[in-house]
Protein backbone atom coordinates (compact mmCIF):
# COMPACT_ATOMS: atom_id res chain seq x y z
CA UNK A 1 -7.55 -3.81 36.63
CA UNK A 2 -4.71 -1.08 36.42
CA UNK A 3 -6.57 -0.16 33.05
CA UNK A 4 -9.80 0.53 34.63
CA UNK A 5 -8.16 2.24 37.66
CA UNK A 6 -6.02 4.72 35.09
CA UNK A 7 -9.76 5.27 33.79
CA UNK A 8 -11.38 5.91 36.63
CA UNK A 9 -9.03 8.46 37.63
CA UNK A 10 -8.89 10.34 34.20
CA UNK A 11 -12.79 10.56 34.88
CA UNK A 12 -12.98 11.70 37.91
CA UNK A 13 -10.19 14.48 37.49
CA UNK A 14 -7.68 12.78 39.83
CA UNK A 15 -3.96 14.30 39.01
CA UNK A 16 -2.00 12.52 41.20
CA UNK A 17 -3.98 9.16 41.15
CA UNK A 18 -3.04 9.72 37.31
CA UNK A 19 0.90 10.78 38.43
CA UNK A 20 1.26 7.55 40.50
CA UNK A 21 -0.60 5.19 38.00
CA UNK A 22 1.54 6.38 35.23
CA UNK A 23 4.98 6.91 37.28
CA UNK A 24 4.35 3.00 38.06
CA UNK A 25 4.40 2.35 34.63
CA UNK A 26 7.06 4.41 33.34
CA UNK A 27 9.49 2.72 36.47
CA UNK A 28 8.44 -0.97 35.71
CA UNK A 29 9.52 0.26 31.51
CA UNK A 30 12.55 1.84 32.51
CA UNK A 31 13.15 -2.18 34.10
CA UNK A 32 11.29 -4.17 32.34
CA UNK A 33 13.95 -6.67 30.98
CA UNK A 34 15.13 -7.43 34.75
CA UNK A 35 11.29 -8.00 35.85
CA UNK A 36 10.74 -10.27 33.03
CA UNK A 37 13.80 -12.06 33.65
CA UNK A 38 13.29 -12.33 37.44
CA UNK A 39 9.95 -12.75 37.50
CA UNK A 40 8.67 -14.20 33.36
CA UNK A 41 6.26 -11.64 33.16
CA UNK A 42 5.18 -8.92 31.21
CA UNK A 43 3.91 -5.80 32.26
CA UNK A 44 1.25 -5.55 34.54
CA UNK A 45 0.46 -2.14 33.79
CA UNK A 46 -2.66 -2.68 30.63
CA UNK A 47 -2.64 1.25 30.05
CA UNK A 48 -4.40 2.45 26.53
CA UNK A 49 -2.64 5.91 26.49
CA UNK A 50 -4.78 7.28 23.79
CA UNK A 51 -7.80 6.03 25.48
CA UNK A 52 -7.18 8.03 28.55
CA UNK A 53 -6.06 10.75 26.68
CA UNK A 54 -8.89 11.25 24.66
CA UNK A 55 -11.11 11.04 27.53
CA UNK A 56 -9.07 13.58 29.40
CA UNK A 57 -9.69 15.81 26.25
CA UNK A 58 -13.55 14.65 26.39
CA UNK A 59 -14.00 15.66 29.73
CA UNK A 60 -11.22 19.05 29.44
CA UNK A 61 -9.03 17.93 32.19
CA UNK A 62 -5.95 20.20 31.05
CA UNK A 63 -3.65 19.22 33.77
CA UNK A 64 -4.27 15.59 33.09
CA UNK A 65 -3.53 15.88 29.08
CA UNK A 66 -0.36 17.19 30.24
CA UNK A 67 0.77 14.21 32.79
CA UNK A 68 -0.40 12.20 29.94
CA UNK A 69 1.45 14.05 27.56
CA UNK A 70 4.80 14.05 29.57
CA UNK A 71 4.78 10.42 30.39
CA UNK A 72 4.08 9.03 27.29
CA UNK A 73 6.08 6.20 26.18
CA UNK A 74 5.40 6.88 22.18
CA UNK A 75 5.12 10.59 21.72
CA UNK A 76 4.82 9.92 18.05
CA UNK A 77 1.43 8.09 18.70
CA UNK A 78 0.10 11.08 20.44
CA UNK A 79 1.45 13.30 17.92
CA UNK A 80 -0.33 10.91 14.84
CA UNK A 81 -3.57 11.29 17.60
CA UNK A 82 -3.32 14.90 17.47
CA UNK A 83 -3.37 15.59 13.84
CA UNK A 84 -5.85 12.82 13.05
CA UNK A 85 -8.35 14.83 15.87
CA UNK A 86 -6.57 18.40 14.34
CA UNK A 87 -5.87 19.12 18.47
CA UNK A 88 -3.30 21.91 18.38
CA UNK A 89 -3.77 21.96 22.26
CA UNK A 90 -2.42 17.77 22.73
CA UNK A 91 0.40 18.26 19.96
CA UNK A 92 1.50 21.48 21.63
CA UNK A 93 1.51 19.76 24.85
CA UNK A 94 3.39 16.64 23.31
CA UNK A 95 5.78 19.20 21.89
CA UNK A 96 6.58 20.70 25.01
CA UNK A 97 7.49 17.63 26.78
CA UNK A 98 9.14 16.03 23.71
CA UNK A 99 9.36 17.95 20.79
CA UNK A 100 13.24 18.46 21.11
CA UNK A 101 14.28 14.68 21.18
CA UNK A 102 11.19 13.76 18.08
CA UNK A 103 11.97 16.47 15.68
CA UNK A 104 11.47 13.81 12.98
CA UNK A 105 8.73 12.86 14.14
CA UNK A 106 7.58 16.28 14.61
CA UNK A 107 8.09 16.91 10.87
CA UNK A 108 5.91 13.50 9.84
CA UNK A 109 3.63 14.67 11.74
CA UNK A 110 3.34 18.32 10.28
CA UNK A 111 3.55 16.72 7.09
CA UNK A 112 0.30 14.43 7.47
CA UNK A 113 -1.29 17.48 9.58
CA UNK A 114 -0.41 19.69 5.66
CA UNK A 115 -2.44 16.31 3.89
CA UNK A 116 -5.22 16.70 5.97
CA UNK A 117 -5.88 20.38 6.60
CA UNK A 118 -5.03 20.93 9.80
CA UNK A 119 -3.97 24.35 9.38
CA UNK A 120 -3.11 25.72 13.06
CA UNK A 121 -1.17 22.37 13.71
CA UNK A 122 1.06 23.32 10.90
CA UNK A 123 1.61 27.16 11.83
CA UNK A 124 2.63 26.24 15.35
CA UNK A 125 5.36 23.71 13.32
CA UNK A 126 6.54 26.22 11.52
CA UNK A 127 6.47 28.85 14.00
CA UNK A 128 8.46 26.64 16.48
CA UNK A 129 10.85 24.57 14.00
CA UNK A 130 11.24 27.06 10.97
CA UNK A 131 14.91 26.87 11.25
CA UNK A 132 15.29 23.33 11.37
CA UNK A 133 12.78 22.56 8.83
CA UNK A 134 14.96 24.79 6.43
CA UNK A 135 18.04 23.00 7.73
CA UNK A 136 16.24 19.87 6.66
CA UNK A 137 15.61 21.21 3.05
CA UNK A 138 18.94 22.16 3.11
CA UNK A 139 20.74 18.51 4.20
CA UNK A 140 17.70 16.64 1.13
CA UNK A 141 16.82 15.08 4.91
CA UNK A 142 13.13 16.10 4.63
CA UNK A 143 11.04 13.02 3.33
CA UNK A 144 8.18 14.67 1.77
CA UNK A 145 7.48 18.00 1.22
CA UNK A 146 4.11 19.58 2.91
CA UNK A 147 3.60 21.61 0.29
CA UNK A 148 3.66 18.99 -2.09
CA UNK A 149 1.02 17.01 -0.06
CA UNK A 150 -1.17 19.66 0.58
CA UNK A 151 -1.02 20.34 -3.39
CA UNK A 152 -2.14 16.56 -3.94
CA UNK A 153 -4.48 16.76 -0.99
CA UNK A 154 -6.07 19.66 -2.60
CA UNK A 155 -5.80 21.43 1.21
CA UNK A 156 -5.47 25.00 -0.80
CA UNK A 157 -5.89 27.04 2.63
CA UNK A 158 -2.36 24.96 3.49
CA UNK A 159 -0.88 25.36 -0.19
CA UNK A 160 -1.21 29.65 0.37
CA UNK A 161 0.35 29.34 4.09
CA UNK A 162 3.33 27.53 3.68
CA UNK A 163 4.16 29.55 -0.01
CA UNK A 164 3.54 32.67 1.75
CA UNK A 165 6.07 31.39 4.57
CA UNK A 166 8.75 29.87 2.73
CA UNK A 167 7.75 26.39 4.08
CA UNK A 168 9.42 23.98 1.05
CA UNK A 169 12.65 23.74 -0.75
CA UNK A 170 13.37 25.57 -3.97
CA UNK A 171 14.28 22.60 -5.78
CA UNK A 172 10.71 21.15 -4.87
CA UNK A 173 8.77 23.65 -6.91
CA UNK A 174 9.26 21.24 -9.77
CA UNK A 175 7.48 18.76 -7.68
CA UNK A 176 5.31 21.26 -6.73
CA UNK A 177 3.96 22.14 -10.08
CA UNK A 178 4.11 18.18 -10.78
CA UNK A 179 1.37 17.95 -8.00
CA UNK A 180 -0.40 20.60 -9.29
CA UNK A 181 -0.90 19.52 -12.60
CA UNK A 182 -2.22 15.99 -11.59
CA UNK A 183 -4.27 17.24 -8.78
CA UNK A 184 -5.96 19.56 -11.71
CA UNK A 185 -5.41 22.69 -10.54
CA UNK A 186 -4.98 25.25 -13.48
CA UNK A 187 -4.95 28.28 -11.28
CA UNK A 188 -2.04 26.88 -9.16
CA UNK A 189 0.23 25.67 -12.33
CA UNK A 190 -0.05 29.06 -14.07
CA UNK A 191 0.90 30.93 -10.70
CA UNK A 192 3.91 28.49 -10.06
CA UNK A 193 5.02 28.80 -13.76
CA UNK A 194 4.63 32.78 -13.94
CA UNK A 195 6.50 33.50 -10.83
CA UNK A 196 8.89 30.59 -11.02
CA UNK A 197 9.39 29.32 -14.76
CA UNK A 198 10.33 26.14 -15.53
CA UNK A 199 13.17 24.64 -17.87
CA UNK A 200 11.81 22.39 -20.92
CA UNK A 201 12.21 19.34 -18.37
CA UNK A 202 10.55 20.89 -15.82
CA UNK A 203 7.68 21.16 -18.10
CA UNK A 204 7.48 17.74 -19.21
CA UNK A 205 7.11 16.42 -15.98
CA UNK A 206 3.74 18.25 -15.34
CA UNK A 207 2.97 17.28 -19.24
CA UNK A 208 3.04 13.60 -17.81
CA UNK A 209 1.62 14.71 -14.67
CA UNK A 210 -1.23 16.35 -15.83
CA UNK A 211 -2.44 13.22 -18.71
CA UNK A 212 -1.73 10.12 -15.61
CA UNK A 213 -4.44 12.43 -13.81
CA UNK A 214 -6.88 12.92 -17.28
CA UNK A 215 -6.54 16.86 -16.98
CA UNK A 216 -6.69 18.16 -20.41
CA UNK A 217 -7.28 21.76 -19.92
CA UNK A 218 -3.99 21.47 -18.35
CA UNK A 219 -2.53 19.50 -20.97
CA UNK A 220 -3.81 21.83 -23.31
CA UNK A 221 -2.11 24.68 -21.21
CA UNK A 222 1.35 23.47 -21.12
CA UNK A 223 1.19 22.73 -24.84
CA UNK A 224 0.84 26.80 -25.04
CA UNK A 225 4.13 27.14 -23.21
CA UNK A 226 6.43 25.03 -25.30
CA UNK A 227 6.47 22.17 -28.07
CA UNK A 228 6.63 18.96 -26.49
CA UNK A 229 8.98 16.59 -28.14
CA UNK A 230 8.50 12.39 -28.99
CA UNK A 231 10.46 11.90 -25.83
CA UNK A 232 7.96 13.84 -23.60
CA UNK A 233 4.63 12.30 -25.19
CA UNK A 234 5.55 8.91 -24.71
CA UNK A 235 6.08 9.54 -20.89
CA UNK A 236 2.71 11.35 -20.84
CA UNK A 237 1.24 8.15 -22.98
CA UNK A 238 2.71 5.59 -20.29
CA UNK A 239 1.65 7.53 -17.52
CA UNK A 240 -1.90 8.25 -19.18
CA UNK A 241 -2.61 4.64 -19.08
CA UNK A 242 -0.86 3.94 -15.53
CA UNK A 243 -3.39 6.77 -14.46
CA UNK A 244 -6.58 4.90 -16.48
CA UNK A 245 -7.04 7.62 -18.69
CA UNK A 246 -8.26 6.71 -21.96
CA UNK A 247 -9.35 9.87 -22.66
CA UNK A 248 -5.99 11.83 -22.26
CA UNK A 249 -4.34 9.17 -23.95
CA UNK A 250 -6.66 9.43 -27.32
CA UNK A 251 -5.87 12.84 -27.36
CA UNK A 252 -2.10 12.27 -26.86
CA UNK A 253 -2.89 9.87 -29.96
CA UNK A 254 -4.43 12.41 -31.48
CA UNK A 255 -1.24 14.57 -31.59
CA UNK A 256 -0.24 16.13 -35.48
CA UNK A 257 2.92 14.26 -36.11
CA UNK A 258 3.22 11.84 -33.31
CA UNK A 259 3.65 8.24 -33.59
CA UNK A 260 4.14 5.57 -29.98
CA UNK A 261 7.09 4.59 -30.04
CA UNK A 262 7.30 0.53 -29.81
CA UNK A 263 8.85 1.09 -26.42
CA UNK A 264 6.19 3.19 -24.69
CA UNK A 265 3.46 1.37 -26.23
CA UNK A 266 5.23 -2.02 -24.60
CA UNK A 267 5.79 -0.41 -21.76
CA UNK A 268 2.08 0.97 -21.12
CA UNK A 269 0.77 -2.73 -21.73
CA UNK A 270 3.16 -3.96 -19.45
CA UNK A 271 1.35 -0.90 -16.47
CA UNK A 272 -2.07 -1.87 -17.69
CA UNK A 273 -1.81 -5.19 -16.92
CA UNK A 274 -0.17 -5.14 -13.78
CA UNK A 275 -3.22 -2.58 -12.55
CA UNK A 276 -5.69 -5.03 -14.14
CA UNK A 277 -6.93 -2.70 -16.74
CA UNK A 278 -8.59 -5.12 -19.33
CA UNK A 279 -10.56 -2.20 -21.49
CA UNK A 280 -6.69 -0.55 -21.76
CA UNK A 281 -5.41 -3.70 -22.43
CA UNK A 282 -7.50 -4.31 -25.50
CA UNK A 283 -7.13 -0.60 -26.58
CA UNK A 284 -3.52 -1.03 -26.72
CA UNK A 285 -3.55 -4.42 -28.18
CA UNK A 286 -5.89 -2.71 -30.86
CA UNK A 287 -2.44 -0.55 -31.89
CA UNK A 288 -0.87 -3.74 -32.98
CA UNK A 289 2.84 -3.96 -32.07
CA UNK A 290 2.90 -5.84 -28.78
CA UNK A 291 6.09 -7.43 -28.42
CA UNK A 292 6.09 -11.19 -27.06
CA UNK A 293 8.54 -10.04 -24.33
CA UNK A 294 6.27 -7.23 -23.18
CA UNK A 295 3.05 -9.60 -23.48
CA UNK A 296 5.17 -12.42 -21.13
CA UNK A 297 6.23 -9.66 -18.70
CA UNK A 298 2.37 -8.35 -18.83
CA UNK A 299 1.27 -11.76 -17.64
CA UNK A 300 3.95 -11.68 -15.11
CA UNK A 301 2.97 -8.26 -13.70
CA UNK A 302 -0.80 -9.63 -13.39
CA UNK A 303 -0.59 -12.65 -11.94
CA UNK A 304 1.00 -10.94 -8.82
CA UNK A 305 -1.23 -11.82 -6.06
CA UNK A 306 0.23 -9.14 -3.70
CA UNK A 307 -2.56 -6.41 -2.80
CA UNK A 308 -5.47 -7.56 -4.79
CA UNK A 309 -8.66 -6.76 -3.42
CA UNK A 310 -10.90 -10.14 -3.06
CA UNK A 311 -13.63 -8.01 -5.55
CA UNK A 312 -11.20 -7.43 -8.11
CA UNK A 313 -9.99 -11.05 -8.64
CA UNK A 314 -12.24 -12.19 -11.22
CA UNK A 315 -10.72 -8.71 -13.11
CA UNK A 316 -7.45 -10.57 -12.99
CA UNK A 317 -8.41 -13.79 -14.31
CA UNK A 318 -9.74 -12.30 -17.21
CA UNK A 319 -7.38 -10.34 -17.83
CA UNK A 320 -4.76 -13.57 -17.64
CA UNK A 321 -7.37 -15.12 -19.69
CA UNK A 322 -6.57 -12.43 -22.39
CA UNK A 323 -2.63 -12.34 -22.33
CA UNK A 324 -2.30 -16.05 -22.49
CA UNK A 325 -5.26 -16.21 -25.42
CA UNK A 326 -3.02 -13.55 -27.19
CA UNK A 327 -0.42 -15.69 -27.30
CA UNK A 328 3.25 -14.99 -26.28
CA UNK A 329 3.15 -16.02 -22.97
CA UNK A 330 5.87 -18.90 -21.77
CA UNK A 331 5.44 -21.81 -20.86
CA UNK A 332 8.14 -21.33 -17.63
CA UNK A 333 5.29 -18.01 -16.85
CA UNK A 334 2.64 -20.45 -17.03
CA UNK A 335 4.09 -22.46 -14.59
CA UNK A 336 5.32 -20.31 -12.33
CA UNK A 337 1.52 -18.44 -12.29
CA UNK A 338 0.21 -21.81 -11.94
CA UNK A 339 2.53 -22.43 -8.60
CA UNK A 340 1.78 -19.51 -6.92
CA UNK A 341 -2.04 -19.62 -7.27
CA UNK A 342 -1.94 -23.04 -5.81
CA UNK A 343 0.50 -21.33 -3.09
CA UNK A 344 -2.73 -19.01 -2.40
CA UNK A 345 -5.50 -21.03 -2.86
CA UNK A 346 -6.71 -19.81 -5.69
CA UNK A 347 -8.72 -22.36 -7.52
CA UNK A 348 -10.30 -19.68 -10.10
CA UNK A 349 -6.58 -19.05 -11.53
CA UNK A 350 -5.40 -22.59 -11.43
CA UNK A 351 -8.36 -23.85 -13.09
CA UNK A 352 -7.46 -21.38 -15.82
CA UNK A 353 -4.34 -21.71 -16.10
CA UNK A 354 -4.19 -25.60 -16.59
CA UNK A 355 -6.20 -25.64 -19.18
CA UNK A 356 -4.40 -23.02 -20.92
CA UNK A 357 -0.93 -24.65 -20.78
CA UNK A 358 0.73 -27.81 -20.93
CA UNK A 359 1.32 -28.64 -16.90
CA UNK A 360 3.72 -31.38 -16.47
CA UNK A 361 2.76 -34.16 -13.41
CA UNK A 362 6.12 -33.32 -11.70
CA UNK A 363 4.47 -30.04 -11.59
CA UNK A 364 0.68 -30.67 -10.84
CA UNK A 365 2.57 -33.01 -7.59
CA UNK A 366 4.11 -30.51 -6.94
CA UNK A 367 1.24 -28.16 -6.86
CA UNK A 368 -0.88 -30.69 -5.05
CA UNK A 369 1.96 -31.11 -2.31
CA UNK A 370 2.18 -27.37 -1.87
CA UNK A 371 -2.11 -27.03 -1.84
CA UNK A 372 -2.24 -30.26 0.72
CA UNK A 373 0.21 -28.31 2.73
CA UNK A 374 -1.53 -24.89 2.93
CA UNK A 375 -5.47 -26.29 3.17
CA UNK A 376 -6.55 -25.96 0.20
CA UNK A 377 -8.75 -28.39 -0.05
CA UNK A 378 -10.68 -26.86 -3.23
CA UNK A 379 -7.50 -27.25 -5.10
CA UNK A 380 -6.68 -30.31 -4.04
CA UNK A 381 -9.81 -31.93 -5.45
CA UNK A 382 -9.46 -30.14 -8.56
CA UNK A 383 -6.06 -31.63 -8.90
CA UNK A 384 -7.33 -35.18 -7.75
CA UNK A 385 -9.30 -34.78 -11.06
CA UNK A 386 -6.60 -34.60 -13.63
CA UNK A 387 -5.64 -37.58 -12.71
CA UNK A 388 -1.90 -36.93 -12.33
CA UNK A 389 -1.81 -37.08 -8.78
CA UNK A 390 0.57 -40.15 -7.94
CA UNK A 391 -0.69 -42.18 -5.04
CA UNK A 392 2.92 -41.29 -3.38
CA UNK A 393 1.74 -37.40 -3.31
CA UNK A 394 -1.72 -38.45 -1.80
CA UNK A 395 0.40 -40.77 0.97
CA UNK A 396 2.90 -38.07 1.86
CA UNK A 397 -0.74 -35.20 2.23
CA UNK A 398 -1.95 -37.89 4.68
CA UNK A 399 1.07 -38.04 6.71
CA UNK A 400 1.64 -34.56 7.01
CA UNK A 401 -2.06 -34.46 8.22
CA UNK A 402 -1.02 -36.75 11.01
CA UNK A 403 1.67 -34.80 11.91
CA UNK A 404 -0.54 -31.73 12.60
CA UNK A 405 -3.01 -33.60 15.61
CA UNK A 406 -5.25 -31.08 15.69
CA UNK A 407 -5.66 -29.80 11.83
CA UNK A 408 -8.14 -26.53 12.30
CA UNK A 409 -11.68 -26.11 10.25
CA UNK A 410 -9.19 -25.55 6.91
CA UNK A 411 -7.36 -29.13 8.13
CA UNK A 412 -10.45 -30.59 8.18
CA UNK A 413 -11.85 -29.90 5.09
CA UNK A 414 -8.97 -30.54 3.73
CA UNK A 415 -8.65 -34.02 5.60
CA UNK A 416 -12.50 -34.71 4.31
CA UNK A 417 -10.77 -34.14 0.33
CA UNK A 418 -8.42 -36.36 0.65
CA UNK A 419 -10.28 -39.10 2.09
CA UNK A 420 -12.84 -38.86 -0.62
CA UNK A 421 -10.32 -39.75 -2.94
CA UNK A 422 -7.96 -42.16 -1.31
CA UNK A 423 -8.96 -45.15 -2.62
CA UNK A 424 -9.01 -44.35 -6.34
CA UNK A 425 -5.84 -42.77 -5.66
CA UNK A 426 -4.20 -46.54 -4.41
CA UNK A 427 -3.78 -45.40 -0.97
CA UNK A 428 -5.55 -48.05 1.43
CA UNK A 429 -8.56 -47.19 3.96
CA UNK A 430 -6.62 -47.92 6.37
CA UNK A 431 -3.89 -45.67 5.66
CA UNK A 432 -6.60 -42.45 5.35
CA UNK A 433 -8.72 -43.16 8.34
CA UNK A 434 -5.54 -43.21 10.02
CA UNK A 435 -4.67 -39.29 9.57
CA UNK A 436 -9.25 -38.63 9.26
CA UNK A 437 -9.20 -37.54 12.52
């Protein structure tokens, strides 16, 4: 109701319907642990700040964006709003009312506005908080550098402003030309470097920089300014194939007099696997010289579950596949891959993975414990089929089904597996219908 009513206000241009609405809300925050104490409940003010705001900026109600603007309880959301619509009009507003107290926030802000282009947003920063921007720089307090981002961003109308106005750190030029040379942009590494220069470190950072982003041209260019040592190529290699750049890394091959070093190369199959690249994996394996502990820690890196995208999964159980064919892999990684893909569900890289090792019953109990636990019922019948499930597992997945009432759609299915089964596994019909709800 209060929502609709703080809508129907910012429509129709009413200020001080807007002024009470929101001075109601910012009184019941201010006491908000002695209402919900007094009274158990939460606020009865539904507002959607950015919702009225944008529709005060839809239908140009000025005086409105600024109530908005003053009373906000999150200025940082309607500074994030403000870049992501590039509205120098709501972020100077926001500023006005809160820019002093958010100055972090302020600067996160100007930083995301440098990433995506938003080139009057960061000119009023810089205009306004030059000083303390530098002081920033000064302290190592700044985060990120916007010159950096707008480098990697490729946002060159931002790149020219902020060099022209001093907006970055010396110190982050190295950085700077770091960017530039992954990003690809020849024009922008020769100016850095010819009114700059760089120390022989310097230099083989954007060496490395330039072959994880596949730029050769650029590669080719820094070669011109110096002689690149072992040391620096075997960065570049490791970062050529964390980049997936077979290309750049051939050439790197390529170089007169170079050799990998058995470190790099381990290291590099180590990145390749954990970012599921199975054509660099068997390009590297092709070099011979794998060492068993970097093949072990490869499968270790892979079978990480964390942020894989549901498309690329079959990628990682072939790539598995290929590390534990190769041979090298132990039998405590086996197991402890084998544990957390029943932990997840996934059927695909337990079916794998048991019939590539030798999985103890302790374990596959274990497993089938854990998978009864979290509703996986696909696993669960797999495991029913190895015929190491002890009929003491299967009685212990029933109770804990009873225990739950209510199991949801997962439960079910899951309740439907192991009633399937129960009798070849020696628990009675009696004993399953009673958790089959």
């Amino acid at each position: 109701m209060c929502k609709q009513a703080l809508m129907n206000a910012v429509r129709g241009g009413h200020v001080d319907a807007v002024k009470v609405l929101l001075a109601s809300w910012e009184e019941f925050e201010l006491g908000k642990d002695w209402y919900f104490n007094h009274y158990g409940k939460h606020s009865p003010y539904d507002f959607d700040e950015l919702e009225a705001l944008e529709e005060a900026v839809k239908g140009e109600e000025k005086e409105i964006i600024g109530v908005i603007c003053e009373k906000t309880e999150d200025p940082r959301e309607l500074f994030n709003w403000a870049v992501e619509q590039d509205n120098l009009q709501v972020f100077q507003c926001v500023y006005q009312f809160h820019g002093e107290d958010e100055m972090e926030n302020v600067f996160r802000a100007m930083i995301d506005a440098a990433g995506r282009g938003c080139l009057e947003i960061v000119k009023f920063v810089m205009e306004e908080c030059g000083a303390e921007l530098a002081e920033l720089y000064e302290c190592d307090l700044l985060f990120r550098c916007p010159l950096v981002t707008a480098i990697e961003e490729g946002k060159r109308n931002i790149v020219d402003y902020l060099y022209e106005h001093n907006g970055y750190k010396d110190a982050s030029f190295i950085s700077a030309l770091c960017a530039a040379a992954w990003s690809g942009s020849l024009e922008l590494v020769e100016m850095f470097f010819g009114k700059h220069g760089f120390d022989a470190a310097a230099l083989d950072r954007a060496f490395a920089s330039a072959a994880r982003g596949g730029h050769l041209e650029i590669v080719r260019h820094l070669q011109s300014l110096q002689k690149f040592e072992q040391a620096a190529i075997d960065e570049a290699f490791v970062s050529a194939v964390s980049g997936a750049q077979m290309e750049a890394l051939e050439y790197l091959c390529a170089i007169e007099g170079y050799t990998i070093s058995a470190a790099s190369l381990d290291e590099a199959f180590q990145n390749a696997a954990g970012s599921l690249q199975l054509d660099m994996l068997k390009h590297l394996d092709s070099k011979g010289g794998i060492s068993r502990r970097a093949i072990n820690s490869a499968f270790e890196c892979a079978a990480i579950e964390s942020g894989i995208l549901s498309e690329r999964r079959d990628v990682q159980v072939r790539v598995l596949e290929f590390l534990v064919n190769k041979g090298g892999v132990s039998p405590e990684a086996i197991d402890a891959g084998f544990s957390d893909a029943t932990l997840r569900c996934r059927l695909d890289v337990v079916e794998l993975l048991y019939s590539k090792g030798s999985i103890s019953p302790k374990l596959v109990n274990k497993a089938f414990q854990e998978a009864a636990k979290h509703n996986c019922a696909e696993v669960v019948r797999f495991l029913y089929k190895t015929d190491l499930v002890s009929p003491k597992s299967v009685e212990k997945a029933f109770i804990q089904l009873r225990i739950r009432r209510r199991p949801d759609v997962a439960g079910q299915s899951l309740a439907q597996a192991l009633f399937e089964r129960a009798p070849s596994s020696g628990v009675t019909l009696f004993e399953a219908k009673g958790a089959h709800f």
